[in-house]
Protein backbone atom coordinates (compact mmCIF):
# COMPACT_ATOMS: atom_id res chain seq x y z
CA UNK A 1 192.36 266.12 146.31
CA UNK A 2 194.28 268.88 144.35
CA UNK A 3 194.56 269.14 141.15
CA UNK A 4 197.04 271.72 139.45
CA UNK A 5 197.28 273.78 136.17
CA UNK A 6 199.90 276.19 134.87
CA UNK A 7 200.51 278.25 131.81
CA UNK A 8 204.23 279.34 131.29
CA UNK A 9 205.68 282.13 129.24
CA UNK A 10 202.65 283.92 128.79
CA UNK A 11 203.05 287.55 127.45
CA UNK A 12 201.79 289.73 129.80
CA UNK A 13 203.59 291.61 132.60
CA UNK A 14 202.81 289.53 135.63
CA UNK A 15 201.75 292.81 137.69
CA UNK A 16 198.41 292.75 134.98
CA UNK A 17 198.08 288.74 135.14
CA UNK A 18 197.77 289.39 139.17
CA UNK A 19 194.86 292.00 138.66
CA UNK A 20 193.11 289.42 136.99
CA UNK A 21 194.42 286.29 139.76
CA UNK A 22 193.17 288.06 142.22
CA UNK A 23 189.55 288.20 141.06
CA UNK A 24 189.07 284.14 140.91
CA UNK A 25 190.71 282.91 144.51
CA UNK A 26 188.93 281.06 146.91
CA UNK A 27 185.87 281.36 145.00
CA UNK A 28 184.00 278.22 143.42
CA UNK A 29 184.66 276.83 139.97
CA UNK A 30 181.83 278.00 138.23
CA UNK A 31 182.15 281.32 139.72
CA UNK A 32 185.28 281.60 139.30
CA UNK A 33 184.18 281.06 135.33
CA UNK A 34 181.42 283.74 135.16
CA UNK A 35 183.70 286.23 136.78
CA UNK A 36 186.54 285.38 134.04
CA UNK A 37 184.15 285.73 131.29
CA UNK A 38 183.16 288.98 132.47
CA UNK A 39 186.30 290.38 133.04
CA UNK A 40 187.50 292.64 130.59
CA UNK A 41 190.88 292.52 130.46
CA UNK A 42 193.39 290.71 128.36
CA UNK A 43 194.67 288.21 130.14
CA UNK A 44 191.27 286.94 131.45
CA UNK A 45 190.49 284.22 128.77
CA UNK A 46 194.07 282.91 129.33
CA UNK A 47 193.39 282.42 132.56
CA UNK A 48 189.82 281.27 132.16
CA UNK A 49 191.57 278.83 130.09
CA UNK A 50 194.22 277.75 132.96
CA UNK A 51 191.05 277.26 135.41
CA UNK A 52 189.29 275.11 132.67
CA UNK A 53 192.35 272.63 132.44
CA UNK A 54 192.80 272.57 136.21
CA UNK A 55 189.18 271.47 136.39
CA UNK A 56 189.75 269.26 133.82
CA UNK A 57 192.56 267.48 135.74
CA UNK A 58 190.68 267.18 138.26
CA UNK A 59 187.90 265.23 137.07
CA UNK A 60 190.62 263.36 134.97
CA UNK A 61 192.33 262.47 138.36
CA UNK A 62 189.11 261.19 139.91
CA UNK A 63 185.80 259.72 138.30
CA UNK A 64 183.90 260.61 141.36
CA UNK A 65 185.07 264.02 141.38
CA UNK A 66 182.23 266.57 141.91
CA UNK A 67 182.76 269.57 139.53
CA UNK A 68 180.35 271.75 141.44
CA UNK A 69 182.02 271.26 145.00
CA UNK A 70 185.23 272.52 143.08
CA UNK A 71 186.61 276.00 144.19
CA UNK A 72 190.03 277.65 143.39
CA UNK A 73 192.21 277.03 146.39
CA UNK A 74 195.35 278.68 145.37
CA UNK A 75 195.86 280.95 141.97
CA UNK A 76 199.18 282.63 141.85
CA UNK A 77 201.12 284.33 139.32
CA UNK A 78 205.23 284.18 139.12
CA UNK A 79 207.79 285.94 136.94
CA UNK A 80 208.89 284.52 133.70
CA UNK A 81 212.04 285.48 131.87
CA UNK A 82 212.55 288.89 130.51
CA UNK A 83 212.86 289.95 126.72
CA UNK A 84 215.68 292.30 126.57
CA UNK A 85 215.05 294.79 123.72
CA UNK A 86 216.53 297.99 122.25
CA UNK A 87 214.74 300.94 120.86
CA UNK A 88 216.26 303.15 118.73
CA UNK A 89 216.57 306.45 120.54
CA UNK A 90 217.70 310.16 118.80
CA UNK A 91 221.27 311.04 117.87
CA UNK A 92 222.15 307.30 117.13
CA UNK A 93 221.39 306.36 120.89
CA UNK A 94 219.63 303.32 121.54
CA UNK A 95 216.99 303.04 125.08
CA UNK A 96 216.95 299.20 126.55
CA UNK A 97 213.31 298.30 127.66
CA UNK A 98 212.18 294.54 129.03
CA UNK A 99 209.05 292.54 127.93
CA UNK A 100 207.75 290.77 130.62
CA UNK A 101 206.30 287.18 130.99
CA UNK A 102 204.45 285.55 133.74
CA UNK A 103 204.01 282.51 134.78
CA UNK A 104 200.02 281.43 135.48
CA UNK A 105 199.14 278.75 138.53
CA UNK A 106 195.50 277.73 139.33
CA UNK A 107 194.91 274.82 141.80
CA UNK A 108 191.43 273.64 142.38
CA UNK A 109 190.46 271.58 145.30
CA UNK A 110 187.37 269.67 146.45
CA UNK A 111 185.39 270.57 149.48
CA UNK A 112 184.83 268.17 152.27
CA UNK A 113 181.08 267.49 152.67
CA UNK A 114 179.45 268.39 154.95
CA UNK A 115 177.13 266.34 157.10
């Protein structure tokens, strides 16, 4: 069983968001925590906070769910919109620039076990 969470419109340029993505897949849950909380980067409680919720719909899902058999099967991040904004430039110019947003996915899955 699968169980999905996603955070949308977060403020960070997805290119940083994937730095951080990249750490957590395929490993187990409560790996996947440690590593987030040791992470020193911005976006790494968000995320931390996306894995949290996916585990959380997982158990929600499934009484019998087993939150240590739990590992992050797919964690992907996807462009959001752009903020268009001007900055005021010399000689009454004006320079265009784009804030980025990402979109955060983490989808934890159960292992089979083994006999």
């Amino acid at each position: 069983m699968t169980s999905k969470a996603e955070a949308r419109y977060i403020r960070v340029s997805p290119q940083k968001a994937r730095l951080v993505v990249d750490l957590i897949r395929g490993q187990q849950a409560d790996a996947a925590r440690v590593t987030l909380r040791n992470t020193n980067k911005r976006i790494a409680p968000t995320v931390l906070k996306v894995l949290e919720s996916a585990i959380a719909n997982a158990v929600d899902r499934n009484e019998e769910t087993d939150v240590d058999r739990l590992f992050v099967s797919e964690a992907y991040v996807h462009d959001g919109p752009r903020m268009k904004r001007v900055r005021p430039a010399p000689m009454g110019r004006a320079y265009r620039y784009q804030r980025r947003l990402a979109h955060i996915v983490v989808k934890v899955t159960e292992k089979e076990a083994e006999e």
